[in-house]
Protein backbone atom coordinates (compact mmCIF):
# COMPACT_ATOMS: atom_id res chain seq x y z
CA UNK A 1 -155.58 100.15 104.50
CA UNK A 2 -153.88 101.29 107.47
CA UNK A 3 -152.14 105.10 106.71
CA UNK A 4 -148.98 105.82 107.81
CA UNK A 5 -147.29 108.77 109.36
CA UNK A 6 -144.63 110.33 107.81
CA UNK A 7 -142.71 112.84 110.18
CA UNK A 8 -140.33 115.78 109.01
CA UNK A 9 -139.14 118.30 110.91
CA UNK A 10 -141.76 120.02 113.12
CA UNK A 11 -145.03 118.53 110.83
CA UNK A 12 -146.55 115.32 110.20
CA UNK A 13 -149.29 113.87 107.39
CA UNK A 14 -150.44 110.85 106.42
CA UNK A 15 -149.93 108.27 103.38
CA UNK A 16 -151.13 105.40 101.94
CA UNK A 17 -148.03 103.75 101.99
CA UNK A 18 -144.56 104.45 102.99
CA UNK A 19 -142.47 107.48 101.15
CA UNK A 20 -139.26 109.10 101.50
CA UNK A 21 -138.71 112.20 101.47
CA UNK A 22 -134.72 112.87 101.67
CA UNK A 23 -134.85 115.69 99.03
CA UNK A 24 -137.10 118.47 100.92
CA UNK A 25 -135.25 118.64 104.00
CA UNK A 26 -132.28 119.53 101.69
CA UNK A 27 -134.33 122.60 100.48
CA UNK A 28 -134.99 123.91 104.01
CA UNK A 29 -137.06 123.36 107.16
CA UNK A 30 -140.43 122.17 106.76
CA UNK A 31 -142.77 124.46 108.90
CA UNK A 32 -146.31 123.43 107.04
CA UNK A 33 -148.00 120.43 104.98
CA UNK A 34 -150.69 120.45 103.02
CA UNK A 35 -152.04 117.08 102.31
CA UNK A 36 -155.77 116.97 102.10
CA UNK A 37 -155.66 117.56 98.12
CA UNK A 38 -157.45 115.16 95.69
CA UNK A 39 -154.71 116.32 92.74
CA UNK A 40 -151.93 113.36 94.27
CA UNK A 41 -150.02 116.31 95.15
CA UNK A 42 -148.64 117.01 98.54
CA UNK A 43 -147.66 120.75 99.24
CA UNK A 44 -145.32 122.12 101.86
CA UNK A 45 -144.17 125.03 103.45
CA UNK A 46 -139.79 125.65 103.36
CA UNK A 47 -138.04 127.91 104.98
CA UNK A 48 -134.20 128.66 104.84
CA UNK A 49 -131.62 131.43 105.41
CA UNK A 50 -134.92 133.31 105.96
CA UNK A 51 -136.44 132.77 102.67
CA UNK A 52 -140.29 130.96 102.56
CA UNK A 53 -141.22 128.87 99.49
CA UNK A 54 -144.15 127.30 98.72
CA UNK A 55 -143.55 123.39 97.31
CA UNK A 56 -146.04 121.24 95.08
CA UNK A 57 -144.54 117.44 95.04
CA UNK A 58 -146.24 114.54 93.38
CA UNK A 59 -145.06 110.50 93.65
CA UNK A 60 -146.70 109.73 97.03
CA UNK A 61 -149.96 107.61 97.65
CA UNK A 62 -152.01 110.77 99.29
CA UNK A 63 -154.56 110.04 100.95
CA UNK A 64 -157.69 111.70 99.47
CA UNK A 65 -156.22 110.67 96.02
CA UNK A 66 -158.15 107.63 93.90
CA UNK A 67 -155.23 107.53 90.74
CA UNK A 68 -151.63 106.42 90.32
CA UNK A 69 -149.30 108.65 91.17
CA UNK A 70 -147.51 107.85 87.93
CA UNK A 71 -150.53 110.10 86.99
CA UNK A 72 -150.33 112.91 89.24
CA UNK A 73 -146.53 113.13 88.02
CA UNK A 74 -147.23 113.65 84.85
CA UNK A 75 -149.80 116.25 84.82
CA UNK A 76 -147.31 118.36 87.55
CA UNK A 77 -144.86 117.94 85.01
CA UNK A 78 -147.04 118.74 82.26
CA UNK A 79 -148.30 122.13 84.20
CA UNK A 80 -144.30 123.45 84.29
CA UNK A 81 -145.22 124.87 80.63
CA UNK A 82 -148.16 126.37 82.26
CA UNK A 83 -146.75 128.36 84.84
CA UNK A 84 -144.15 129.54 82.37
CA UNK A 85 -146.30 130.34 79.74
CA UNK A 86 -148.84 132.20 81.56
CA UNK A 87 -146.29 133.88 83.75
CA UNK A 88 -148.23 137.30 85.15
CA UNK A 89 -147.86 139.70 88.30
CA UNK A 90 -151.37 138.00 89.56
CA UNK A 91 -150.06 134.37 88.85
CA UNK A 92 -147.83 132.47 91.30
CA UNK A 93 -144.13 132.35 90.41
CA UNK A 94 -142.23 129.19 89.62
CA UNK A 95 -139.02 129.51 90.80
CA UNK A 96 -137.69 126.32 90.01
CA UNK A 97 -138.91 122.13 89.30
CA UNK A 98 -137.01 118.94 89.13
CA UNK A 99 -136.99 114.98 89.43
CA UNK A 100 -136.47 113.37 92.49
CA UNK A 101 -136.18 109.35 92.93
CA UNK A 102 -139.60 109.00 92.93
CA UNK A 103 -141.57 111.82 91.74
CA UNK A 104 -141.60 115.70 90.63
CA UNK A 105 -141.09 118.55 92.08
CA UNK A 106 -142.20 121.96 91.80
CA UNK A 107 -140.83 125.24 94.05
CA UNK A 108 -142.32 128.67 93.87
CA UNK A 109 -141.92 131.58 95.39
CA UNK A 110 -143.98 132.34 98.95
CA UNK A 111 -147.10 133.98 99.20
CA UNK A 112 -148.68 134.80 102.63
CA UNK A 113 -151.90 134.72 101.56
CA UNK A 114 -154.98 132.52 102.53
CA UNK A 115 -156.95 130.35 100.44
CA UNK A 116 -160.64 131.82 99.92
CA UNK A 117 -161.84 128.09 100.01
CA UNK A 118 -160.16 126.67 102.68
CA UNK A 119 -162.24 123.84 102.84
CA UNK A 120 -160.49 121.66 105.08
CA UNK A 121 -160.78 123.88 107.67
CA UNK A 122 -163.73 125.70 106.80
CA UNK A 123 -166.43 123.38 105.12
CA UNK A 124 -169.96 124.51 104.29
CA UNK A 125 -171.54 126.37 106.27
CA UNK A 126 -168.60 127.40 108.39
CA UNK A 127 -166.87 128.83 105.07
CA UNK A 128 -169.78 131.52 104.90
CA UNK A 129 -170.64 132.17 108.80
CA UNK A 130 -167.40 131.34 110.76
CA UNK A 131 -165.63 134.85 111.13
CA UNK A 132 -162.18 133.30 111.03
CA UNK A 133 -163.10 132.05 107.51
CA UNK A 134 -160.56 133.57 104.89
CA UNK A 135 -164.17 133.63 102.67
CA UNK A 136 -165.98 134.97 105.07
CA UNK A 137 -163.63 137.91 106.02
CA UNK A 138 -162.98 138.29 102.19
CA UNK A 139 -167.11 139.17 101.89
CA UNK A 140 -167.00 141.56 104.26
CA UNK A 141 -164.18 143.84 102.39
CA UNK A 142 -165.57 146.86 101.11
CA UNK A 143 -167.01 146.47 97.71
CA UNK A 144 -164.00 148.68 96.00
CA UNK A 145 -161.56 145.90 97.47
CA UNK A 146 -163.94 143.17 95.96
CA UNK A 147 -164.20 145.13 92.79
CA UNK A 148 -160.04 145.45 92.57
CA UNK A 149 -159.43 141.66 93.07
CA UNK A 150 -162.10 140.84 90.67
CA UNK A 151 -160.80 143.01 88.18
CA UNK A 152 -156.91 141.56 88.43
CA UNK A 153 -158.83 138.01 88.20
CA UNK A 154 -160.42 139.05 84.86
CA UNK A 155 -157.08 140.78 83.67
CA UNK A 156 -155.12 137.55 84.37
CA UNK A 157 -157.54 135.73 81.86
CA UNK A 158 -157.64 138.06 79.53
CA UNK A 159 -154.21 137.36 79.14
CA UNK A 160 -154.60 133.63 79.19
CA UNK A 161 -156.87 133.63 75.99
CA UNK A 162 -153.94 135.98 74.49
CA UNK A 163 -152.14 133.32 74.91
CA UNK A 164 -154.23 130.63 73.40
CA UNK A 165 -155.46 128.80 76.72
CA UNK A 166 -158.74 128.13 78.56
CA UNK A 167 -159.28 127.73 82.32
CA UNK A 168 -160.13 124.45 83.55
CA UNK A 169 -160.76 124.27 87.52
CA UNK A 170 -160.92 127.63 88.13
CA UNK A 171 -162.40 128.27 91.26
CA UNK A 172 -161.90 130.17 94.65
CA UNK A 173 -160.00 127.42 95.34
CA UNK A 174 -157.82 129.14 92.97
CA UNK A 175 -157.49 132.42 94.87
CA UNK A 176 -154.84 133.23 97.69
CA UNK A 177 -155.63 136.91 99.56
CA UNK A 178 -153.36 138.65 101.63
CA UNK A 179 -155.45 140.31 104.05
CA UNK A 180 -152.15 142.64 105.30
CA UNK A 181 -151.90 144.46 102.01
CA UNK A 182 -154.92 143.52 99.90
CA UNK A 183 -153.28 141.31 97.31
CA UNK A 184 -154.58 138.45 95.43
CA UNK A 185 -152.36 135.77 93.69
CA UNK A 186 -153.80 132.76 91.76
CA UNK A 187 -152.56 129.15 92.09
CA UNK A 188 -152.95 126.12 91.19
CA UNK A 189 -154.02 126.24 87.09
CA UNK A 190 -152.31 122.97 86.63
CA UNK A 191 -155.42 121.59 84.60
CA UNK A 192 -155.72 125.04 82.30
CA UNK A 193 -155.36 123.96 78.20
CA UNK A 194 -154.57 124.93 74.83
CA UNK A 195 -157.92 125.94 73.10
CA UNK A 196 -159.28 124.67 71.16
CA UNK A 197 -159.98 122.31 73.79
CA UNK A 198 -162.74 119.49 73.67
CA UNK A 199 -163.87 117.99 76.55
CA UNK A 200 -163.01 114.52 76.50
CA UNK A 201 -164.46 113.36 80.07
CA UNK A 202 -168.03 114.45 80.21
CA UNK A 203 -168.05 116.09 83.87
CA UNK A 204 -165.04 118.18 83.50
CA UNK A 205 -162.54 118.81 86.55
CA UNK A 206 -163.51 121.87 89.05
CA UNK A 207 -165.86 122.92 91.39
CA UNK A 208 -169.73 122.48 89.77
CA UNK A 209 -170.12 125.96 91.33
CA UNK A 210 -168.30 127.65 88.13
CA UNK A 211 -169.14 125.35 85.60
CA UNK A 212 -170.35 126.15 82.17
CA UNK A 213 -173.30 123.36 80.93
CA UNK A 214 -170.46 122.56 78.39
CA UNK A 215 -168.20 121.68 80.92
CA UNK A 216 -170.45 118.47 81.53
CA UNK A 217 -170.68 117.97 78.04
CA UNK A 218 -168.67 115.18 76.38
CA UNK A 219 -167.20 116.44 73.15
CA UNK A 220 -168.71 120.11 73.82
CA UNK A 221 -165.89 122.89 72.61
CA UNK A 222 -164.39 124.52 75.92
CA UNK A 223 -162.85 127.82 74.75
CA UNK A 224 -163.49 131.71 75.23
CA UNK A 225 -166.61 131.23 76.11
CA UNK A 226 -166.39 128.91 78.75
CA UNK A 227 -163.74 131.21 80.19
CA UNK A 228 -166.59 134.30 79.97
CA UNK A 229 -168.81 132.16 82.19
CA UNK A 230 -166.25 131.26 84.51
CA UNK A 231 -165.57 134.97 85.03
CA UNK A 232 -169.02 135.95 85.42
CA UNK A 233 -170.05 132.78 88.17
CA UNK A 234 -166.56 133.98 90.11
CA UNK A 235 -168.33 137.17 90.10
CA UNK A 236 -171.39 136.15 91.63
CA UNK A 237 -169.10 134.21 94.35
CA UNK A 238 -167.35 137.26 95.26
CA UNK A 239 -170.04 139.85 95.21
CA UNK A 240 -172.86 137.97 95.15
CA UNK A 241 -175.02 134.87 96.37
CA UNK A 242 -172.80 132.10 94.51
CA UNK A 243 -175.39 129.63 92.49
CA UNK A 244 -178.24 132.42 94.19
CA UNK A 245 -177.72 134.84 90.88
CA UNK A 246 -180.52 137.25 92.19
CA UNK A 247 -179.93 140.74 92.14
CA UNK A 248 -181.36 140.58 95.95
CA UNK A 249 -177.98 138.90 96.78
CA UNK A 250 -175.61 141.44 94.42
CA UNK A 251 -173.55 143.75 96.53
CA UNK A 252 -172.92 145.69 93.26
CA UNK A 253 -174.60 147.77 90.81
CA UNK A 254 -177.57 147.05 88.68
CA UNK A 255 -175.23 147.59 85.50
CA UNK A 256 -172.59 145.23 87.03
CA UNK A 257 -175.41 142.54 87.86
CA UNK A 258 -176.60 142.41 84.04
CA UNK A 259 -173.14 142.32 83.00
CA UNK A 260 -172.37 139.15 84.94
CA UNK A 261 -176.12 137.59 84.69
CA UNK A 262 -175.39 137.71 80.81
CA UNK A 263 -171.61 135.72 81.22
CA UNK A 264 -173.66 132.60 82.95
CA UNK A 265 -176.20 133.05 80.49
CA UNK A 266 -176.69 128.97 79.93
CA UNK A 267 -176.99 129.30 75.72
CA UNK A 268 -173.24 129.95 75.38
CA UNK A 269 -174.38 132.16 72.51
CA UNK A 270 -175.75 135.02 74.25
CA UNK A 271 -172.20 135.23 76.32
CA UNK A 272 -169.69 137.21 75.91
CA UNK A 273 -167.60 136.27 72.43
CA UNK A 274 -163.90 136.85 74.87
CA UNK A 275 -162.74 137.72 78.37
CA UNK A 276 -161.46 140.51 76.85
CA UNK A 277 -165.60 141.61 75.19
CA UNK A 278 -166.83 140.57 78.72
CA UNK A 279 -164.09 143.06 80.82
CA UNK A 280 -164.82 145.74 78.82
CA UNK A 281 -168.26 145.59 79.11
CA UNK A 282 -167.46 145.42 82.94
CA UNK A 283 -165.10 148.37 82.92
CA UNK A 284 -167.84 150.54 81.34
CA UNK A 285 -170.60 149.46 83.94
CA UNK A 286 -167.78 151.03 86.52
CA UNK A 287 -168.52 154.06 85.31
């Protein structure tokens, strides 16, 4: 299949297949694509009357994605609920979504931060070594900084099991940091549901990095305790060696390494019961 190039503005990206795209140059001027996803979705960068947004469409034959994109426009559409259910300071704003001829759209408010796994154009190893890496700089914050983003990570899912949901892809991936002021906003929960939630796939979607044993499990329960070892393997990405859980690789404390060694504890038993039980527990090791 031969892709073709779609041109707007100042960008260009390619398709499978020819797609219009009258609607977003009504919203503003394109100044950035992002098209490498696997989700169907194709993201862009608007600006007008000096005001960014950031834009999530789906109805275009992308081309890293394998599905329809009848698919893809149903679960964007589906995630609307999510983004105003789970509404938080931490959590990207939706400003507004809508139908277009042939897809959905999605608009939220800008953030000037940089993905911490910019994989595109940072890919294993250059993700860990290469000092322009948005990873890589994010490591080398002092721990305190680590410690705050962490903390606003946990915060945001404590108040996502308040709300009766479990994280599904969760990843760094997920994380935007604004390296001017030292904020952190998370994107991108599109695939987050209702708990109880059983998986109904086997291999879950995400990143295997984060994954809970249940989360390869067909008909395993995914609920507050999946969400407890999700926490606790972010942890070990941010201050520690990722999938190297040694205390060797811990930038931390002892009493913060045994709180996170016992949220990736494999017998979903010994976890954590809730976020919530596993913050806590966190807080008090601060001390």
């Amino acid at each position: 299949m031969t892709p073709i190039t779609i041109y707007i503005g100042k960008v260009s990206f390619q398709l499978k297949e020819k797609h219009d795209f009258p609607w977003l140059q009504e919203l503003g001027e394109v100044f950035a694509v992002f098209d490498q996803q696997d989700s169907g979705n194709l993201c862009f960068g608007i600006e007008k009357d000096g005001q960014k947004r950031f834009v999530k469409y789906a109805g275009a034959r992308t081309m890293e994605y394998s599905g329809e994109p009848n698919d893809a426009i149903y679960s964007l559409k589906k995630s609307v609920e999510l983004y105003e259910q789970l509404s938080h300071p931490y959590l990207v704003k939706l400003e507004n979504h809508f139908p277009v001829e042939q897809g959905y759209v999605l608009v939220f408010e800008w953030f000037a931060g940089e993905c911490l796994h910019s994989h595109w154009s940072f890919p294993p190893p250059a993700k860990y070594e290469h000092p322009d890496s948005p990873f890589y700089r994010f490591k080398q914050l002092p721990l305190e900084l680590r410690l705050t983003t962490l903390q606003k990570i946990f915060e945001f899912h404590v108040h996502i099991e308040k709300k009766n949901y479990v994280a599904v892809d969760f990843y760094d991936g997920s994380i935007m940091y604004d390296f001017s002021v030292n904020e952190i906003k998370i994107c991108d929960i599109d695939l987050y549901e209702k708990n109880p939630y059983i998986n109904n796939m086997g291999r879950l979607w995400g990143s295997s990095r984060f994954m809970s044993p249940e989360e390869f499990e067909l008909g395993a329960e995914i609920d507050e305790r999946t969400n407890v070892f999700n926490m606790g393997a972010v942890a070990f990405c941010l201050l520690g060696g990722e999938l190297d859980r040694s205390f060797e690789k811990w930038d931390a404390s002892l009493e913060l390494y045994h709180v996170a060694l016992r949220a990736v504890e494999k017998d979903r038993s010994k976890r954590f019961g809730s976020v919530e039980e596993f913050l806590n527990a966190w807080k008090k090791a601060l001390k």
